[in-house]
PDB file of N, CA and C in Angstrom:
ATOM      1  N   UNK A   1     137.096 147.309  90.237  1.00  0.00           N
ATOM      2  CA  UNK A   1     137.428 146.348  91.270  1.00  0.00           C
ATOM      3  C   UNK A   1     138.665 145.566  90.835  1.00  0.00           C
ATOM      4  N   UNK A   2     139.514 145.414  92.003  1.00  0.00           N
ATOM      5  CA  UNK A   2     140.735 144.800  91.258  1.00  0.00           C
ATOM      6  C   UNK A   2     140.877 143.351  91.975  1.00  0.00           C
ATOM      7  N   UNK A   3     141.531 142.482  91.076  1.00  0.00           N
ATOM      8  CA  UNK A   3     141.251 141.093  91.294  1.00  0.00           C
ATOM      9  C   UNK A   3     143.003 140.090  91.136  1.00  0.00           C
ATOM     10  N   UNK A   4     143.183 139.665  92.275  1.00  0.00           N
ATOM     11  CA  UNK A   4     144.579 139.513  92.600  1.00  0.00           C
ATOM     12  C   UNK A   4     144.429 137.517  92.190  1.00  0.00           C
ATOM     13  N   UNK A   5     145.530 137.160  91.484  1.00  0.00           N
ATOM     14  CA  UNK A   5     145.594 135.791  91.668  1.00  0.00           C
ATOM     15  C   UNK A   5     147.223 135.571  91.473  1.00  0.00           C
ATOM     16  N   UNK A   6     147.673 134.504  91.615  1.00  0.00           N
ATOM     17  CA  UNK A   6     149.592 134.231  91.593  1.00  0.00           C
ATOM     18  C   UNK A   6     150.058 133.939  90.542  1.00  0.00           C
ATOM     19  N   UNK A   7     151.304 134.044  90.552  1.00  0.00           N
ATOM     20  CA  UNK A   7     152.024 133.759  89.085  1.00  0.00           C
ATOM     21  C   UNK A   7     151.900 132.314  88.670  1.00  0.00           C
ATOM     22  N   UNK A   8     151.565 132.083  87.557  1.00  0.00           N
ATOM     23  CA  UNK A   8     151.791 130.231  87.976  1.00  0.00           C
ATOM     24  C   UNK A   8     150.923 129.336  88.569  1.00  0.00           C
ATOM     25  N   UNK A   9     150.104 129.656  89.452  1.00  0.00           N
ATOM     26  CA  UNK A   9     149.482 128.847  90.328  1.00  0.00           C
ATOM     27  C   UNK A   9     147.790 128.330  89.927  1.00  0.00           C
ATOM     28  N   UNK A  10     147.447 127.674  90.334  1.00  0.00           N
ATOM     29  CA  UNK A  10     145.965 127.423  90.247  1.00  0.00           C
ATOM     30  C   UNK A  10     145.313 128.362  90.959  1.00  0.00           C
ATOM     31  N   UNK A  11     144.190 129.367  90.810  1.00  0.00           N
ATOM     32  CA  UNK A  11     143.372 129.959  91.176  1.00  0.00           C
ATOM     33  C   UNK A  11     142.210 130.435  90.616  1.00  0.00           C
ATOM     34  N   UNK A  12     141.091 130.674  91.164  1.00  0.00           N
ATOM     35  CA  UNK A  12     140.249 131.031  90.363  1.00  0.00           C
ATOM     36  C   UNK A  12     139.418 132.420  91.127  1.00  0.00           C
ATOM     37  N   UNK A  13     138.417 132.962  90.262  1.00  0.00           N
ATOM     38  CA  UNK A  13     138.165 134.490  90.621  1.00  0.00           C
ATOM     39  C   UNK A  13     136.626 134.535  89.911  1.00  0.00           C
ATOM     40  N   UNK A  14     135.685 134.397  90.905  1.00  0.00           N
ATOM     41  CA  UNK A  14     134.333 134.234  91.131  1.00  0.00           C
ATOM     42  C   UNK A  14     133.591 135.534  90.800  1.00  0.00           C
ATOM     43  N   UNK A  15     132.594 135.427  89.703  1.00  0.00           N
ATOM     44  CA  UNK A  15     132.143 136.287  89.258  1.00  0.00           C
ATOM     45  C   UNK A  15     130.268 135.687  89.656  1.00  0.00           C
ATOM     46  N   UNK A  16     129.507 137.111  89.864  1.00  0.00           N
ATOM     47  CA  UNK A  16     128.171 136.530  90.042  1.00  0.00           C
ATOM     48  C   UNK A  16     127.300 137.412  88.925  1.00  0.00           C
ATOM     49  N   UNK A  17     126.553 136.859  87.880  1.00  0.00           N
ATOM     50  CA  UNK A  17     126.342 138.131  86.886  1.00  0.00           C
ATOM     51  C   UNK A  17     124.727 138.168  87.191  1.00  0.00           C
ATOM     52  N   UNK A  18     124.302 139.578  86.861  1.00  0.00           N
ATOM     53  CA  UNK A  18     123.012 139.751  87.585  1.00  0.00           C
ATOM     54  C   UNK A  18     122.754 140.819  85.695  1.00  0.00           C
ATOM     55  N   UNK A  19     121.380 141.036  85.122  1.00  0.00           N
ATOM     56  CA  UNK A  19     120.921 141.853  84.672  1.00  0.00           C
ATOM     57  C   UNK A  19     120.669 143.049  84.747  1.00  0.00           C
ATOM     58  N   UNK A  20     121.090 143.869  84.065  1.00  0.00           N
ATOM     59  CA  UNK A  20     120.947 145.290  84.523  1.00  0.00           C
ATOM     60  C   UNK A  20     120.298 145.936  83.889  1.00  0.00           C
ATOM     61  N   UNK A  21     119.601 147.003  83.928  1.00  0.00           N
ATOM     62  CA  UNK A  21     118.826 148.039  83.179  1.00  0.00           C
ATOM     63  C   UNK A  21     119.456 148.456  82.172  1.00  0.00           C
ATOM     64  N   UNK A  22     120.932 148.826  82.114  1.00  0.00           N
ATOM     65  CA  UNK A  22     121.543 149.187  81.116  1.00  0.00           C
ATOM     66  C   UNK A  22     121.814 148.728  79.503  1.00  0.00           C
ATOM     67  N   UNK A  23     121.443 146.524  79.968  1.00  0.00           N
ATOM     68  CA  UNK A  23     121.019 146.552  78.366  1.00  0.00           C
ATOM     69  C   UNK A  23     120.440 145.219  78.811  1.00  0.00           C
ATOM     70  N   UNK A  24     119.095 145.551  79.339  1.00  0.00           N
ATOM     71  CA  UNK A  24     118.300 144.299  79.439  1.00  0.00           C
ATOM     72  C   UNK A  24     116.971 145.305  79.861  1.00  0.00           C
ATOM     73  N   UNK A  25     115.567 144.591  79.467  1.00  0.00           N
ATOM     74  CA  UNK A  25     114.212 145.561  80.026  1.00  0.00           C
ATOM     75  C   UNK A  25     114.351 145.068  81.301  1.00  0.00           C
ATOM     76  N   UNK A  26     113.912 146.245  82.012  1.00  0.00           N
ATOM     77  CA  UNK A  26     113.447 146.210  83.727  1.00  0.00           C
ATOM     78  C   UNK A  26     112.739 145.192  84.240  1.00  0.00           C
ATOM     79  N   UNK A  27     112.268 144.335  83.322  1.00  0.00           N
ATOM     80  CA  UNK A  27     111.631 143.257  84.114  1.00  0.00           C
ATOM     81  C   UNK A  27     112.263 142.310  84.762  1.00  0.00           C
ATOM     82  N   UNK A  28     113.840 141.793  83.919  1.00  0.00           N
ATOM     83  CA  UNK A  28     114.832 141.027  84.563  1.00  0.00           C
ATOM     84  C   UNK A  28     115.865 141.872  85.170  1.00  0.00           C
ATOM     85  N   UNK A  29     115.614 143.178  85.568  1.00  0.00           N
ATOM     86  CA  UNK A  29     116.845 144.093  85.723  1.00  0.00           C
ATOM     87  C   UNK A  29     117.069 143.233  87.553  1.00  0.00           C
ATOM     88  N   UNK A  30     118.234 142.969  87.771  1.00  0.00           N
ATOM     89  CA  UNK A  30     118.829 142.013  89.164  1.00  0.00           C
ATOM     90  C   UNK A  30     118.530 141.126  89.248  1.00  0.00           C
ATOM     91  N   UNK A  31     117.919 140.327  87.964  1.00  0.00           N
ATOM     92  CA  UNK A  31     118.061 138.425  88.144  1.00  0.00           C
ATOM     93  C   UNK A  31     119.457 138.456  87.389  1.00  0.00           C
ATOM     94  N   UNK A  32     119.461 137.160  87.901  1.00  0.00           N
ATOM     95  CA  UNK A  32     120.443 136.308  87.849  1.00  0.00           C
ATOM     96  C   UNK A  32     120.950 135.964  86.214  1.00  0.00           C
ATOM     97  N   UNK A  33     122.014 136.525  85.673  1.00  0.00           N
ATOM     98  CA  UNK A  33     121.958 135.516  83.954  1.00  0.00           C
ATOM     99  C   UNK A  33     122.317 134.172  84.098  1.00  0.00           C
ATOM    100  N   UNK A  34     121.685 133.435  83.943  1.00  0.00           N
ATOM    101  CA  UNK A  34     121.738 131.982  84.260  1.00  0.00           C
ATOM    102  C   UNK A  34     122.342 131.063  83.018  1.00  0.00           C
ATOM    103  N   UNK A  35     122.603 130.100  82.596  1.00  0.00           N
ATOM    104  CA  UNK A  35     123.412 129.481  81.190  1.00  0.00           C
ATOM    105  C   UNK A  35     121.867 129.404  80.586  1.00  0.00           C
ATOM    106  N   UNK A  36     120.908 129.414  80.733  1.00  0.00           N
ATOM    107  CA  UNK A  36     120.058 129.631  79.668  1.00  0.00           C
ATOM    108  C   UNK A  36     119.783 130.474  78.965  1.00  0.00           C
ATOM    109  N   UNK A  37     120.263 132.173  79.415  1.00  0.00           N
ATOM    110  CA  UNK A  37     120.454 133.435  79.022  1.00  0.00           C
ATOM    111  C   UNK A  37     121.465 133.574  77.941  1.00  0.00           C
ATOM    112  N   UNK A  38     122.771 132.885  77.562  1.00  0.00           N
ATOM    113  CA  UNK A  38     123.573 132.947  77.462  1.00  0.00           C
ATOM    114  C   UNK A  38     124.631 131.761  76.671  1.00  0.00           C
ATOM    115  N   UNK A  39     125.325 132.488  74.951  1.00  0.00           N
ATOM    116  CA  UNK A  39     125.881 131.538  74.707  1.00  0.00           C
ATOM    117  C   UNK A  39     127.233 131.081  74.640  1.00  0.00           C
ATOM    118  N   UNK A  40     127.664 132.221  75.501  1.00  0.00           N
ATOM    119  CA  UNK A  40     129.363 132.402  75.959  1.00  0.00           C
ATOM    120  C   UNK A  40     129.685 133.442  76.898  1.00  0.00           C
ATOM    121  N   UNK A  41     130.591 133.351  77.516  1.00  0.00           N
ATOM    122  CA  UNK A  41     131.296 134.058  78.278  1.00  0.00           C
ATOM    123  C   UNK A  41     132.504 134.335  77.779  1.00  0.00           C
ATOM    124  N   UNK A  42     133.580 135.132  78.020  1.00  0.00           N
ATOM    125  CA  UNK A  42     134.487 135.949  77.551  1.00  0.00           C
ATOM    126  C   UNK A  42     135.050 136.649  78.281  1.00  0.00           C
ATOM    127  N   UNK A  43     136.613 136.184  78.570  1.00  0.00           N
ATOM    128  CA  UNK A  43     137.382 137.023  79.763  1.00  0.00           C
ATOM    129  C   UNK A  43     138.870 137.386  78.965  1.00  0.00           C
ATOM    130  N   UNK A  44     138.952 138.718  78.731  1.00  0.00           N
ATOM    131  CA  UNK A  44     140.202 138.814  78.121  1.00  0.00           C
ATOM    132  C   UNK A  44     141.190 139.745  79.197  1.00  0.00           C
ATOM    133  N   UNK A  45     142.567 139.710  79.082  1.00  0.00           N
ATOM    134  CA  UNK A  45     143.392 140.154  80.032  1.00  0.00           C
ATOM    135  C   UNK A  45     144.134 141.415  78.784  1.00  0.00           C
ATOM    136  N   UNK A  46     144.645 142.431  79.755  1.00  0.00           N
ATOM    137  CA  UNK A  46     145.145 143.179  78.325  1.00  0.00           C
ATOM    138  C   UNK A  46     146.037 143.913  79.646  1.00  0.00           C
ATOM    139  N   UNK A  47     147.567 144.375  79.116  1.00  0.00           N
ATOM    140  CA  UNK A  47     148.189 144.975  79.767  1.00  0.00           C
ATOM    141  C   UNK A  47     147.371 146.531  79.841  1.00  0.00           C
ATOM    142  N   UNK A  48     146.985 147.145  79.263  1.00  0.00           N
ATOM    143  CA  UNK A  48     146.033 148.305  79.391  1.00  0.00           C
ATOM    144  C   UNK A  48     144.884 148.535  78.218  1.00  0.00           C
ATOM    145  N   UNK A  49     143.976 149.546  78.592  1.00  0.00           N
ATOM    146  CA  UNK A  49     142.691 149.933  77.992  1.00  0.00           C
ATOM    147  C   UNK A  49     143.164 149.586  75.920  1.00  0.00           C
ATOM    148  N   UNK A  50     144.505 150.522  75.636  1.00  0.00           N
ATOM    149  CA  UNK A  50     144.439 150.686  74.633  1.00  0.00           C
ATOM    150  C   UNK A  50     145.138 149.467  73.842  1.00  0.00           C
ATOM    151  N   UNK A  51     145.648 148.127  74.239  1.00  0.00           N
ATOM    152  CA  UNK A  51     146.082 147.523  73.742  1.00  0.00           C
ATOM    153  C   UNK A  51     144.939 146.730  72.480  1.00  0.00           C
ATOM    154  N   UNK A  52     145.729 146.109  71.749  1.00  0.00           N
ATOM    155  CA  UNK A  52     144.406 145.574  70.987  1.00  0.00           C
ATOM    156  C   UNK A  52     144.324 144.132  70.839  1.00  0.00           C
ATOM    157  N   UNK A  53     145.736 143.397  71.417  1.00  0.00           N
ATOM    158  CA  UNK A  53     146.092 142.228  71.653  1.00  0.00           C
ATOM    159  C   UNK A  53     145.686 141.668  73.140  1.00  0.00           C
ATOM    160  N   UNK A  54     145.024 140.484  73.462  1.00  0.00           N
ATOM    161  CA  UNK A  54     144.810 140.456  75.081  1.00  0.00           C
ATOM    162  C   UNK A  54     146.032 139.548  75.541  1.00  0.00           C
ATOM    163  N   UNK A  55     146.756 139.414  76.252  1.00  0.00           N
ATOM    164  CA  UNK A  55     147.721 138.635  76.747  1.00  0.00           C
ATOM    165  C   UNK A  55     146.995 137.209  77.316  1.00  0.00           C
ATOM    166  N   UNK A  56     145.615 137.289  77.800  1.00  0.00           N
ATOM    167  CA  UNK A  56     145.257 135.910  78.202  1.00  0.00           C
ATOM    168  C   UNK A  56     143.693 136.030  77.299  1.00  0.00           C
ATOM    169  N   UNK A  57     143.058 135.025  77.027  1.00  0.00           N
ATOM    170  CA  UNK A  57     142.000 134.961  76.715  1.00  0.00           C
ATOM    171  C   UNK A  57     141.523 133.494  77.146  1.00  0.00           C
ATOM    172  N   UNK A  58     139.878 133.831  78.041  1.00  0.00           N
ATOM    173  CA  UNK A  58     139.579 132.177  78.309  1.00  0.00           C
ATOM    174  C   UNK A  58     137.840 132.795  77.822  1.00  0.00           C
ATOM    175  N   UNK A  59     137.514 131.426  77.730  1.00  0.00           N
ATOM    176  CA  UNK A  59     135.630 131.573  77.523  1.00  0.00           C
ATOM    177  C   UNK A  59     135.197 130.275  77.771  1.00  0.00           C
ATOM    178  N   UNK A  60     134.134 130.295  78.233  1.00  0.00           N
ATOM    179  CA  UNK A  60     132.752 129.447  78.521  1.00  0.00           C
ATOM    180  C   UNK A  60     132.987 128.190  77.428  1.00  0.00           C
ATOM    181  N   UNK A  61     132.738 128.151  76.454  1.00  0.00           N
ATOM    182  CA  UNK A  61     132.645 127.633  75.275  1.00  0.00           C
ATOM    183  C   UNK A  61     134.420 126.899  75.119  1.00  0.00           C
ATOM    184  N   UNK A  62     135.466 127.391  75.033  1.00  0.00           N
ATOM    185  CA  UNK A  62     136.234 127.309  74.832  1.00  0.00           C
ATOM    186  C   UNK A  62     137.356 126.526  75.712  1.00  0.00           C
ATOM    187  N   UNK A  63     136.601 127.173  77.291  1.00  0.00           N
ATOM    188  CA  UNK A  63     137.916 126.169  78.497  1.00  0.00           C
ATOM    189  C   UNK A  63     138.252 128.117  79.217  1.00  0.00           C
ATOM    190  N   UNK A  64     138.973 127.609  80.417  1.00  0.00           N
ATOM    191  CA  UNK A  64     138.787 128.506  80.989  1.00  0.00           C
ATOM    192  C   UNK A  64     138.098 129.627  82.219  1.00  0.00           C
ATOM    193  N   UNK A  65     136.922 129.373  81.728  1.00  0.00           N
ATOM    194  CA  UNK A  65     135.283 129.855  82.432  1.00  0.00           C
ATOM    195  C   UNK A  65     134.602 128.538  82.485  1.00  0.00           C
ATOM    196  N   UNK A  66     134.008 128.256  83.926  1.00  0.00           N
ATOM    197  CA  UNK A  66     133.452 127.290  84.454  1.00  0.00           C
ATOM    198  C   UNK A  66     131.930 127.594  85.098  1.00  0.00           C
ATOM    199  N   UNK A  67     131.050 126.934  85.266  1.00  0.00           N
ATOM    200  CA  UNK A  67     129.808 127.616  85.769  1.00  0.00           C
ATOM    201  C   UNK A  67     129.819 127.174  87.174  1.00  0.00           C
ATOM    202  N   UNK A  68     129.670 127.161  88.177  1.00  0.00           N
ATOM    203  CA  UNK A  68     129.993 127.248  89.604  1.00  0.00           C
ATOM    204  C   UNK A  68     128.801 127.203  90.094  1.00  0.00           C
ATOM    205  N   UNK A  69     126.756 128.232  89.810  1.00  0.00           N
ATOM    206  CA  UNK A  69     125.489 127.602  89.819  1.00  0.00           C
ATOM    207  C   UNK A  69     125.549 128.680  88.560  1.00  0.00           C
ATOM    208  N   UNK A  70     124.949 127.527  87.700  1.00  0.00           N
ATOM    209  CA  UNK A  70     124.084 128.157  86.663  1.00  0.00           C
ATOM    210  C   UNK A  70     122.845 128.436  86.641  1.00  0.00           C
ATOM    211  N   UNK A  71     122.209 128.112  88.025  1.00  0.00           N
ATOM    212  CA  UNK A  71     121.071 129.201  88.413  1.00  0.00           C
ATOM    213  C   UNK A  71     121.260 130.837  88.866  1.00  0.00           C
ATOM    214  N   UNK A  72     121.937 130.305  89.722  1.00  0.00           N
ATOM    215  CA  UNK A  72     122.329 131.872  90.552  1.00  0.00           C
ATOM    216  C   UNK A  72     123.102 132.508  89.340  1.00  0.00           C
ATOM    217  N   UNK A  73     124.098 132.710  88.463  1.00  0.00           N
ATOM    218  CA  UNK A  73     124.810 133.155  87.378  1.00  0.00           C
ATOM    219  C   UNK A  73     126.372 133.358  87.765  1.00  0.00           C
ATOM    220  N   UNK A  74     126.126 132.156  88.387  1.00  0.00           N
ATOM    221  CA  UNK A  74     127.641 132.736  89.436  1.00  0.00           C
ATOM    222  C   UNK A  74     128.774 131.662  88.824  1.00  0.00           C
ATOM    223  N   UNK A  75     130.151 132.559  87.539  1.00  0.00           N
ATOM    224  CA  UNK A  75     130.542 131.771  87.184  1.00  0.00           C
ATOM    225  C   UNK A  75     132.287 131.961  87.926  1.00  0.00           C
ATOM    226  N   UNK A  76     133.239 130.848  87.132  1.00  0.00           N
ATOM    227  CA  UNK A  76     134.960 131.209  87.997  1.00  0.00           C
ATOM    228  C   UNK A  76     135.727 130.772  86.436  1.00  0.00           C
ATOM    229  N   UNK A  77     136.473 132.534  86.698  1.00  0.00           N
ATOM    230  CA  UNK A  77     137.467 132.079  85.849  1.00  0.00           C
ATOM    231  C   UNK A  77     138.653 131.484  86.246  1.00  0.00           C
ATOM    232  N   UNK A  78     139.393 130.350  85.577  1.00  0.00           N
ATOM    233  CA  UNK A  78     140.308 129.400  86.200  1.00  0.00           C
ATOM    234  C   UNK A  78     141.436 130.140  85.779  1.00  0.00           C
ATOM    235  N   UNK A  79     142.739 130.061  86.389  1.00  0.00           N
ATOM    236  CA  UNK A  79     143.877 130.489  86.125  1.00  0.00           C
ATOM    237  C   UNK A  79     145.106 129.270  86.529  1.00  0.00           C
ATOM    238  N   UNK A  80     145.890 129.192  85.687  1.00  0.00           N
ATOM    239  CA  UNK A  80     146.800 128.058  85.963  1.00  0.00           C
ATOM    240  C   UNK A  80     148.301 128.793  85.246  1.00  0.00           C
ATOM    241  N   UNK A  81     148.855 127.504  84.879  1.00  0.00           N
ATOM    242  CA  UNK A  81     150.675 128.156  84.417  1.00  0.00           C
ATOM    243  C   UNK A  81     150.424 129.073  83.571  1.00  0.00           C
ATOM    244  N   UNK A  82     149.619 129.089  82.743  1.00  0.00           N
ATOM    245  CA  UNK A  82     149.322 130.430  81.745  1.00  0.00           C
ATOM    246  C   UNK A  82     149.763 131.730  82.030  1.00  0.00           C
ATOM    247  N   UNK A  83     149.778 132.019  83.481  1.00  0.00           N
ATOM    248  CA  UNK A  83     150.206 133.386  84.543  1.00  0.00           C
ATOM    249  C   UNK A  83     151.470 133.358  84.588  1.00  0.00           C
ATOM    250  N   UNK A  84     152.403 132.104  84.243  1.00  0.00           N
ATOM    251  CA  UNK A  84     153.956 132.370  84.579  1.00  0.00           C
ATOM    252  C   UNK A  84     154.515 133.165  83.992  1.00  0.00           C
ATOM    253  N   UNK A  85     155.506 133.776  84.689  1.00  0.00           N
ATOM    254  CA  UNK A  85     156.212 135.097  83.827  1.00  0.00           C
ATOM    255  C   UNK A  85     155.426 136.318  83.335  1.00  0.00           C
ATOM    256  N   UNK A  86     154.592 136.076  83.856  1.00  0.00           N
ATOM    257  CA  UNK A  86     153.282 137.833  83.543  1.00  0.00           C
ATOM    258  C   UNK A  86     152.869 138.263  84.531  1.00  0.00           C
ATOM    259  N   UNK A  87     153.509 138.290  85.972  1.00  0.00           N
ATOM    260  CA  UNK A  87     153.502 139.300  86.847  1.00  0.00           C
ATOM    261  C   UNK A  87     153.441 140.977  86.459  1.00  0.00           C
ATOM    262  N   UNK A  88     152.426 141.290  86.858  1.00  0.00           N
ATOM    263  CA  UNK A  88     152.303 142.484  86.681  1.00  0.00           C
ATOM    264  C   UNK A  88     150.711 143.346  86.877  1.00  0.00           C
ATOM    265  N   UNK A  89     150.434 144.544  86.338  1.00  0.00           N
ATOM    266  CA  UNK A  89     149.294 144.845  86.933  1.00  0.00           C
ATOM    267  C   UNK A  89     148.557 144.756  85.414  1.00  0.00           C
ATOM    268  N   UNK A  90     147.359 144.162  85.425  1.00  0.00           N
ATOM    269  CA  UNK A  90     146.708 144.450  83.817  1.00  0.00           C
ATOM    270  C   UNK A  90     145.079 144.455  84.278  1.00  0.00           C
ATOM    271  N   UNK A  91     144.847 145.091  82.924  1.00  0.00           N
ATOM    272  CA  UNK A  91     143.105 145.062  82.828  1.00  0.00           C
ATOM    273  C   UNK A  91     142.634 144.403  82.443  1.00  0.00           C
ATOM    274  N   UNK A  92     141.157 143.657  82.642  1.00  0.00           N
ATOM    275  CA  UNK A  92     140.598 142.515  82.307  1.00  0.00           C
ATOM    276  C   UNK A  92     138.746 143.060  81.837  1.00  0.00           C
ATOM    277  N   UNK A  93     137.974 142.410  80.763  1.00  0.00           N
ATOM    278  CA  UNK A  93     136.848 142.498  80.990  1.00  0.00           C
ATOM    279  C   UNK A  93     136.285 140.930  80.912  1.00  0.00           C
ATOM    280  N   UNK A  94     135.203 141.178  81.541  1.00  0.00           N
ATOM    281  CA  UNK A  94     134.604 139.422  81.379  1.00  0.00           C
ATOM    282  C   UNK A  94     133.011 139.982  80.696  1.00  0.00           C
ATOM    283  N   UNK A  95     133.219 139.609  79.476  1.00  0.00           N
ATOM    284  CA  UNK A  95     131.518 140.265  78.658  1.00  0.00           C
ATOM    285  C   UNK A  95     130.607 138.690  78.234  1.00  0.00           C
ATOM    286  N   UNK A  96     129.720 138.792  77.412  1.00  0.00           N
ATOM    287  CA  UNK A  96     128.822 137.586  77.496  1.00  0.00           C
ATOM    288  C   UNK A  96     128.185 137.618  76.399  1.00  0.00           C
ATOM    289  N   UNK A  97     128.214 136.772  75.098  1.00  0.00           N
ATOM    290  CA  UNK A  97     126.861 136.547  74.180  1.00  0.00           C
ATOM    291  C   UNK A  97     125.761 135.886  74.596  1.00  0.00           C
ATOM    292  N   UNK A  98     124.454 137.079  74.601  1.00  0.00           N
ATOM    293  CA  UNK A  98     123.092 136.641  74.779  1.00  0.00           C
ATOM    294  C   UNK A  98     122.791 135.534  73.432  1.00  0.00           C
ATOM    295  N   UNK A  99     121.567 134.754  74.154  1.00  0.00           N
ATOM    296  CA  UNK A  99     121.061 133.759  73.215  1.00  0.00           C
ATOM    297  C   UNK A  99     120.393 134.612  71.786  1.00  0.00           C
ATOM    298  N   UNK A 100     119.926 135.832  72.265  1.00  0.00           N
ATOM    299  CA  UNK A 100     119.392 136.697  71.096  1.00  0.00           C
ATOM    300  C   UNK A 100     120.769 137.398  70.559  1.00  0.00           C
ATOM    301  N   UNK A 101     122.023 137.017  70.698  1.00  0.00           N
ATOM    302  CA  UNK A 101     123.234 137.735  69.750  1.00  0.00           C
ATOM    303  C   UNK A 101     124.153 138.722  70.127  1.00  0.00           C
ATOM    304  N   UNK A 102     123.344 139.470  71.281  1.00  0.00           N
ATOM    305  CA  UNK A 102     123.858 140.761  71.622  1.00  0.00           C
ATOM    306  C   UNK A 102     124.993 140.202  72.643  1.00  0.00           C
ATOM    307  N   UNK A 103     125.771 141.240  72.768  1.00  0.00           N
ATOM    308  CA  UNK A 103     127.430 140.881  73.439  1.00  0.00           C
ATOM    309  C   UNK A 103     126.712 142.058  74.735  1.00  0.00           C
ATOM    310  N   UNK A 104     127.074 141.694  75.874  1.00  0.00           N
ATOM    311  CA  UNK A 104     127.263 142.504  76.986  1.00  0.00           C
ATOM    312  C   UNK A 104     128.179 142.950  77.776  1.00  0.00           C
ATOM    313  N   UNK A 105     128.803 143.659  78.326  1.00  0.00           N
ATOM    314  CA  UNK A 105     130.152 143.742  79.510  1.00  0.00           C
ATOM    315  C   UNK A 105     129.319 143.226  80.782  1.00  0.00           C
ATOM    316  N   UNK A 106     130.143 142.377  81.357  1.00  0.00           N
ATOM    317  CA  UNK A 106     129.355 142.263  82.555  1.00  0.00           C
ATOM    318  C   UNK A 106     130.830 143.043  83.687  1.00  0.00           C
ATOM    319  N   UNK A 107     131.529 143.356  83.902  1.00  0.00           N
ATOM    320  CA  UNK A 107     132.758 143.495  84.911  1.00  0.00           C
ATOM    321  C   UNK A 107     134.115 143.928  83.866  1.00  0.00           C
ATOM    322  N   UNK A 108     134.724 145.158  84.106  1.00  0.00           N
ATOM    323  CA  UNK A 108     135.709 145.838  83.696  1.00  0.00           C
ATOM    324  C   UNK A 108     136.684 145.870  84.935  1.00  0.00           C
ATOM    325  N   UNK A 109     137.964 145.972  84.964  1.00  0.00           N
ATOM    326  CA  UNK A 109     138.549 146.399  85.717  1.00  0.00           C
ATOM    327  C   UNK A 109     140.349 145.524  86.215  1.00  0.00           C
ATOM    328  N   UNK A 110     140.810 145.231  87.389  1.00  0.00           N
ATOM    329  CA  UNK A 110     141.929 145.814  87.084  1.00  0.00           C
ATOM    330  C   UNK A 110     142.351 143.818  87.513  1.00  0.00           C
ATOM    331  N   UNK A 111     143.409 143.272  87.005  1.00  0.00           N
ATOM    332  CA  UNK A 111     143.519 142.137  87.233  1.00  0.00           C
ATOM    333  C   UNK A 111     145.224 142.260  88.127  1.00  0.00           C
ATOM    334  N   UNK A 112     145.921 141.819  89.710  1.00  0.00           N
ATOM    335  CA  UNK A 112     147.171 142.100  89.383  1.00  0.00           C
ATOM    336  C   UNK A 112     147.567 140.551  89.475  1.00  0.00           C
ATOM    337  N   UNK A 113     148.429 139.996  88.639  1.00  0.00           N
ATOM    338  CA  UNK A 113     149.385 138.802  88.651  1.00  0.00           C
ATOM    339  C   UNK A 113     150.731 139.099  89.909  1.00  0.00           C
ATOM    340  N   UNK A 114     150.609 138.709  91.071  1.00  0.00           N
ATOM    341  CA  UNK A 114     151.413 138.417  92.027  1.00  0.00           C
ATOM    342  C   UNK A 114     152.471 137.086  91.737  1.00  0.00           C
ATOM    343  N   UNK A 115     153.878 137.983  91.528  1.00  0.00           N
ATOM    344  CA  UNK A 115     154.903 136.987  91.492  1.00  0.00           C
ATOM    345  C   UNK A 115     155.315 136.331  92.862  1.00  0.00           C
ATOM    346  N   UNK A 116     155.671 134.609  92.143  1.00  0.00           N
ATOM    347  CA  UNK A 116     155.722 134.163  92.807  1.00  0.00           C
ATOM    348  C   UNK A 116     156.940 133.669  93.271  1.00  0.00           C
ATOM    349  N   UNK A 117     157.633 133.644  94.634  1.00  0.00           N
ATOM    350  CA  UNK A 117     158.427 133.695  95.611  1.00  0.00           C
ATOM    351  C   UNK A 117     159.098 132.139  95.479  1.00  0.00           C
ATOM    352  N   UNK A 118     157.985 131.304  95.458  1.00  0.00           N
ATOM    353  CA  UNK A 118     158.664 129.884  95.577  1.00  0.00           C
ATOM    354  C   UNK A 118     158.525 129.313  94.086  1.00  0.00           C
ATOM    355  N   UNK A 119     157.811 129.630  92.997  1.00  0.00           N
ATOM    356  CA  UNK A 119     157.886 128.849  91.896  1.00  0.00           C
ATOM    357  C   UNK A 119     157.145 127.909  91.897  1.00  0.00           C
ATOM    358  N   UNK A 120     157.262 126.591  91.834  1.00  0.00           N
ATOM    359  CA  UNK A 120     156.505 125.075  91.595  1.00  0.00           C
ATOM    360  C   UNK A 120     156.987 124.417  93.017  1.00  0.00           C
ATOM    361  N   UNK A 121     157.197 124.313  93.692  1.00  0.00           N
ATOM    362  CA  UNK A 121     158.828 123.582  94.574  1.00  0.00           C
ATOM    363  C   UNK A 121     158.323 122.087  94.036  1.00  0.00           C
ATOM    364  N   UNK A 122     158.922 121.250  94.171  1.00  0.00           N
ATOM    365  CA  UNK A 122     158.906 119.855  93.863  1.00  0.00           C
ATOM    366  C   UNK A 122     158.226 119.396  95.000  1.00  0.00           C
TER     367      UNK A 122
END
């Protein structure tokens, strides 16, 4: 899924994280990970798969990732001037440390930075 925000600008890009079978037991498989599940979030930007440097990095813990309901699991990553001058198309994952340690992917995929036309205007 690809996820568009502007060069420069304030925006943010709404994520809703749900449990999956793939690394959680079936009993919570489509609830909600809620901030009690959870002791970070983690969104890194990378011009492609094989880079090993991320060009943006925000987290939960750190600034960046905001909780929006921490019931429902529905969090927003913020984007501000950090985007200036990095127009372009890149990949992003947003993964998660469980309270028991384990790291998860929750969302892979494609981020594009849309340059911007007017800049700041005064």
């Amino acid at each position: 899924m690809a996820h568009t925000v502007k060069e420069g600008k304030r925006g943010f890009i709404r994520f809703t994280m749900t449990f999956s079978a793939e690394w959680t037991d079936e009993d919570v498989d489509g609830q909600p990970v809620t901030s009690d599940d959870i002791d970070d979030a983690f969104f890194h930007v990378k011009k492609n798969d094989r880079d090993e440097v991320a060009i943006l990095e925000k987290s939960l813990n750190l600034g960046g990732i905001i909780w929006e309901d921490e019931d429902a699991g529905i969090i927003l990553v913020e984007f501000n001037e950090e985007t200036l001058g990095k127009a372009g198309n890149y990949r992003f994952e947003l993964s998660i440390k469980l309270t028991n340690g384990d790291y998860a992917s929750v969302q892979i995929g494609d981020l594009i930075i849309q340059k911007s036309v007017t800049g700041n205007p005064a």
